[in-house]
Protein backbone atom coordinates (compact mmCIF):
# COMPACT_ATOMS: atom_id res chain seq x y z
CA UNK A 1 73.55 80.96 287.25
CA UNK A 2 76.48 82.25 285.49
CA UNK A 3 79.57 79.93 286.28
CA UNK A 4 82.67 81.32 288.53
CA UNK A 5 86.07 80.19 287.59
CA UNK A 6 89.66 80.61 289.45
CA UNK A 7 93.33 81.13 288.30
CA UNK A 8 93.24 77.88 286.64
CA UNK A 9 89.82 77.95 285.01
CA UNK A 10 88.25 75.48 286.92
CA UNK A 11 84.76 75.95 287.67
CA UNK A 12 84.15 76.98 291.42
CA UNK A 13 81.40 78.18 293.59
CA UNK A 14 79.79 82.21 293.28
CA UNK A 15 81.25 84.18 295.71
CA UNK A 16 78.69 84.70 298.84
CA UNK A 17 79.12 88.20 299.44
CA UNK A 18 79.64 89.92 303.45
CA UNK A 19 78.00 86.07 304.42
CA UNK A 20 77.11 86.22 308.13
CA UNK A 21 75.71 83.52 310.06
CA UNK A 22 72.09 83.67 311.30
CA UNK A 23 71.66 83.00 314.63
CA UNK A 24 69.89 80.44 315.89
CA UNK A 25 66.23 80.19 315.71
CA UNK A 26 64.17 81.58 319.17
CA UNK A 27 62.19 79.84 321.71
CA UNK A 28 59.16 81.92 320.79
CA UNK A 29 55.86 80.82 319.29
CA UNK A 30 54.75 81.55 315.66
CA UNK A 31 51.18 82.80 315.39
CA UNK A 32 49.00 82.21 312.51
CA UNK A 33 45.38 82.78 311.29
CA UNK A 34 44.99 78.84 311.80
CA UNK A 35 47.45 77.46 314.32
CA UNK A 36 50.03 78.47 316.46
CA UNK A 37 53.58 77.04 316.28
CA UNK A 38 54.97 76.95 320.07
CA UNK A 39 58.01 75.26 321.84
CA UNK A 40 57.23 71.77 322.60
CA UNK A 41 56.81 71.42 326.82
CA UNK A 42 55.29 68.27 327.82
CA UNK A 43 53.41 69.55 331.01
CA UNK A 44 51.27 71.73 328.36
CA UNK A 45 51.17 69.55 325.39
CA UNK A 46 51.89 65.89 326.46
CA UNK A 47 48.18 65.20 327.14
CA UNK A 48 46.72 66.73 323.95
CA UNK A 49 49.35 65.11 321.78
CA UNK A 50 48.71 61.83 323.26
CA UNK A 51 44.92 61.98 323.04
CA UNK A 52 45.55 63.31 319.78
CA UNK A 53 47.61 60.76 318.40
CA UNK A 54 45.85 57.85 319.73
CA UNK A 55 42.74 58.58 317.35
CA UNK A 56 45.12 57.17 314.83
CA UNK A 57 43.72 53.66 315.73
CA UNK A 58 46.23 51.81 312.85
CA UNK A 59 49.20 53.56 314.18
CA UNK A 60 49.86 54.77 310.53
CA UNK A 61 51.47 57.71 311.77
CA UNK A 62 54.64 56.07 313.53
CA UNK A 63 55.19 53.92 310.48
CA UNK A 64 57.99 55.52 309.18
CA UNK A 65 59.59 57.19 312.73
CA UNK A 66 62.45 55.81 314.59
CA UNK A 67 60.22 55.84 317.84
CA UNK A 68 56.82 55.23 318.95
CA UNK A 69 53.58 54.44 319.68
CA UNK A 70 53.27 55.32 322.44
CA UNK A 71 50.20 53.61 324.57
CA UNK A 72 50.49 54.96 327.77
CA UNK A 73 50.73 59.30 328.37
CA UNK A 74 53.76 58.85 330.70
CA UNK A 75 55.02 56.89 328.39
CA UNK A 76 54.88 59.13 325.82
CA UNK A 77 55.91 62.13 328.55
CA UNK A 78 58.90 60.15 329.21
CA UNK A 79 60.32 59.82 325.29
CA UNK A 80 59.22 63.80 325.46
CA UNK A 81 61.29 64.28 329.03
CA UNK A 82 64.49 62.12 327.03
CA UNK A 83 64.10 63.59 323.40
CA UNK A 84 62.25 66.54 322.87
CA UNK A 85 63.31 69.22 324.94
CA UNK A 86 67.10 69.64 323.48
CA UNK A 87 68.65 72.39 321.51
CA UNK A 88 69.06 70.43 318.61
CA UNK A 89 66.11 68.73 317.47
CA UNK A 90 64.04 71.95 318.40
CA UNK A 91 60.59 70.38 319.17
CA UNK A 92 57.65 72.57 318.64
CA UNK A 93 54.00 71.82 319.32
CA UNK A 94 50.92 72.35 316.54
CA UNK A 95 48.29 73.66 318.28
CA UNK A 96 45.12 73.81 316.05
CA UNK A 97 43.48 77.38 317.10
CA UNK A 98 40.03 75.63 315.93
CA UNK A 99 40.49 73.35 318.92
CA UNK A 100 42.95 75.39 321.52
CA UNK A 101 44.49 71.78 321.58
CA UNK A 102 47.97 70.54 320.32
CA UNK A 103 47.24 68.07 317.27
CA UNK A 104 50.76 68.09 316.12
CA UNK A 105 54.60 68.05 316.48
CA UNK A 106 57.28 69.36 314.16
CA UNK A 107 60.98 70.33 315.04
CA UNK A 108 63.73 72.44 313.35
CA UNK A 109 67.40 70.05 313.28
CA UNK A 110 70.30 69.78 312.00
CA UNK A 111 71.01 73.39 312.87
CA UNK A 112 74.35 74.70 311.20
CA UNK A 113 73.94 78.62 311.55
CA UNK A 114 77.56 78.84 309.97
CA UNK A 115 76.44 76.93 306.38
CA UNK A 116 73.37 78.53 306.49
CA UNK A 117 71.48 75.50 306.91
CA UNK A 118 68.07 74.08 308.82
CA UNK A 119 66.29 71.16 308.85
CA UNK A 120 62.23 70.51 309.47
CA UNK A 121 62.03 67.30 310.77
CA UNK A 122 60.41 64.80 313.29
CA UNK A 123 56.94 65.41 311.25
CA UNK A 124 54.22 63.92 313.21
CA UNK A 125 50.45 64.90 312.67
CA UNK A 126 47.52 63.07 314.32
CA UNK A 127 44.45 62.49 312.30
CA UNK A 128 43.26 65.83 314.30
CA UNK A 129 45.01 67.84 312.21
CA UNK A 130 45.78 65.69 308.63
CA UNK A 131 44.79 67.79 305.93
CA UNK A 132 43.55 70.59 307.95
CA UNK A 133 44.70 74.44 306.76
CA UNK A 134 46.43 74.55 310.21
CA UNK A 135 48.66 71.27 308.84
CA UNK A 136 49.86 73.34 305.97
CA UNK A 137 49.98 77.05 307.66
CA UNK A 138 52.97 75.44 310.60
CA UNK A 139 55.20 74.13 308.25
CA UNK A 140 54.66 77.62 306.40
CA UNK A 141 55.50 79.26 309.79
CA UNK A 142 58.27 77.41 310.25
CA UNK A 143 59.93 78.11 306.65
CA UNK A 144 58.82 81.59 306.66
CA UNK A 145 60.96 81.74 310.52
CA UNK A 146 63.67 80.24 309.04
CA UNK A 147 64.15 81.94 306.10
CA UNK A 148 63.46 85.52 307.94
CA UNK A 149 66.66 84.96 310.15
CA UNK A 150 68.90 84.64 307.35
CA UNK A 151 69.25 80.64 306.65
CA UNK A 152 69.99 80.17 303.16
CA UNK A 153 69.15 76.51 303.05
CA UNK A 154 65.76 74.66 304.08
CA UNK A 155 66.01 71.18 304.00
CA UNK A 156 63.44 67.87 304.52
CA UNK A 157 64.38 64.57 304.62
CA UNK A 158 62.36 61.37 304.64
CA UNK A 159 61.94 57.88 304.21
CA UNK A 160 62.56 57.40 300.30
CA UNK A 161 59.46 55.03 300.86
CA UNK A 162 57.57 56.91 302.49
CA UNK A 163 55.61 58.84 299.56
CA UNK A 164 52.75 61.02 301.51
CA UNK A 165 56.13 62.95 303.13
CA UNK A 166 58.00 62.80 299.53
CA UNK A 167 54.54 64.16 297.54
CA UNK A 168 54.42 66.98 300.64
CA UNK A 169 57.57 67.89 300.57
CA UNK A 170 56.95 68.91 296.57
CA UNK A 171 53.51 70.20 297.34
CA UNK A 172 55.42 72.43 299.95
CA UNK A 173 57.38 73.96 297.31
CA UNK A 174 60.62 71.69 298.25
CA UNK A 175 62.60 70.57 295.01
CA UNK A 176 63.97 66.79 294.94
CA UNK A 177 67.92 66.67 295.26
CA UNK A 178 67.73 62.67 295.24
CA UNK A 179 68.15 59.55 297.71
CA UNK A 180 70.90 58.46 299.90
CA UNK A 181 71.05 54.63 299.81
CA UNK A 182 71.60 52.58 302.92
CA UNK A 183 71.75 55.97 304.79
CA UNK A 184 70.43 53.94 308.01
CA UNK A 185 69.24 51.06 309.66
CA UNK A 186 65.62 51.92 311.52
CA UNK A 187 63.91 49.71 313.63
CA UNK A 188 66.31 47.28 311.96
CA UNK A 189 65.59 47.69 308.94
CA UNK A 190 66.94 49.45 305.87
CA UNK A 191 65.91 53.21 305.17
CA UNK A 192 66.83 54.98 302.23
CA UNK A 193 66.41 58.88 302.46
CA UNK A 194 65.12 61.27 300.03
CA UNK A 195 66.16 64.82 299.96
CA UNK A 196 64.36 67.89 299.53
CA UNK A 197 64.97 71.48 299.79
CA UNK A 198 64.42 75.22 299.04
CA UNK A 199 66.98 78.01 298.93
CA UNK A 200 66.41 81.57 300.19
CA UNK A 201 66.16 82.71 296.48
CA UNK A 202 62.88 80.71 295.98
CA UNK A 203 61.46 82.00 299.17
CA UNK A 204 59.81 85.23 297.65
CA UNK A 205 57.85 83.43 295.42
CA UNK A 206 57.21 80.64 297.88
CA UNK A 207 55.78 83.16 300.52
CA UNK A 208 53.70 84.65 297.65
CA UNK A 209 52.16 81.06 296.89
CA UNK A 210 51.72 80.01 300.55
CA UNK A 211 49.90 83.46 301.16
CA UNK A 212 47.89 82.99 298.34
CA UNK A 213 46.75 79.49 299.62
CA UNK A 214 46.20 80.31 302.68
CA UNK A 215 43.73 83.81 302.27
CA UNK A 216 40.63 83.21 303.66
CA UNK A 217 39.21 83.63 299.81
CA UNK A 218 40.89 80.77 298.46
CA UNK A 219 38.22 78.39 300.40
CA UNK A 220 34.25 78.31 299.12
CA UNK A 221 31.97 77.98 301.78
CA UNK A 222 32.46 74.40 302.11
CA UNK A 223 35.72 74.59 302.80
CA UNK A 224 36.77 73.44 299.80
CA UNK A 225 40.50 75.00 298.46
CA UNK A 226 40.01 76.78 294.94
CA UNK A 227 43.62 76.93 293.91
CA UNK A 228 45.99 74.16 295.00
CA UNK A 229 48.63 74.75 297.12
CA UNK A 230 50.76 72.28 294.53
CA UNK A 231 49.73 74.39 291.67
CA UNK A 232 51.03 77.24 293.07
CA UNK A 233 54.32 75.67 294.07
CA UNK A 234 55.13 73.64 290.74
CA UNK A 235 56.49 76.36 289.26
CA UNK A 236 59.05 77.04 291.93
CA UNK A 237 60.26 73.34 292.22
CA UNK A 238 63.49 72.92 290.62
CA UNK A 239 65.21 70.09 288.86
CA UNK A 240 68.42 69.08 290.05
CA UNK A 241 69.26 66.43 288.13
């Protein structure tokens, strides 16, 4: 990137030419060949989810979240009723299209339509859905969404100890922009938080490498992926340091 300087020859920021705010993203599903990406409501999800989430008998899943488990299904509807139906986190609902049946939760936060900015967040998939090619296609919905209306910035944050979301994040095509010490106290205890992001100028070639991934023909018979998804990606990721 070629470096912009002002009157005094200081080094400044690249102009951001006829910049307008995106708005905000829709309340409308995102369909894909393997899962469909729909706003969260708890009378058609809560159920599903819970079931879901319960087949995760060690709780691993909740180990690194500010909230849960949740034993009971109105228990769980109730957290929904008190956190997941705001503007701001936007909850949406995984539903695997192999099942018909939600197996998963992500939202869109930290919103700032003016900075360009979004946030995937509150990352929570039961074993129903772990690894599957539905995991991977919603959070390529949900970039792909983001991107499309004009965000410039795609973040993900996590626990900095938490490394299957830190090794996703990268696998996702997500470059490492470092960790914010003693960012918050969880559960009362100390979390560091790692950040990741990509930038609309990587999306191209990210959409290219999630596409490829996901075709049909990159799976044998078995199911078995020919060409990793973090293969593809690498290449993209970017060093910040």
């Amino acid at each position: 990137m070629n470096e912009h300087v002002n009157e005094l020859g200081l080094a400044i920021g690249y102009p951001v030419e006829n910049w307008q705010p995106p708005p905000r993203p829709p309340y409308e599903p995102m369909q894909g060949r393997y899962c469909r990406v729909e706003p969260l409501d708890p009378d058609r999800h809560a159920e599903d989810l819970h079931a879901a989430n319960l087949t995760d008998h060690e709780n691993r899943i909740w180990a690194y979240l500010p909230y849960g488990p949740f034993d009971a299904l109105d228990e769980y509807r109730a957290w929904m009723g008190a956190t997941c139906l705001n503007a701001d986190p936007m909850f949406h609902a995984i539903v695997d299209l192999e099942t018909g049946k939600a197996a998963g939760v992500a939202s869109y936060l930290r919103i700032d339509p003016q900075n360009g900015s979004i946030e995937v967040g509150h990352i929570n998939y039961s074993p129903l859905i772990q690894r599957k090619r539905a995991a991977t296609e919603a959070m390529y919905l949900m970039m792909q969404r983001a991107f499309a209306l004009g965000y410039r910035r795609y973040e993900w944050k996590c626990h900095a100890q938490n490394k299957k979301s830190r090794n996703a994040a990268m696998r996702l095509g997500l470059s490492y922009e470092g960790v914010f010490r003693q960012a918050s106290v969880v559960n009362g205890r100390n979390r560091d938080t790692a950040w990741y992001a990509a930038i609309d100028s990587e999306w191209p070639a990210l959409q290219a490498a999630f596409e490829t991934w996901l075709a049909p023909e990159n799976f044998g018979e078995d199911g078995t992926q020919i060409e990793a998804l973090s293969a593809l990606t690498a290449p993209i990721l970017v060093n910040t340091g």
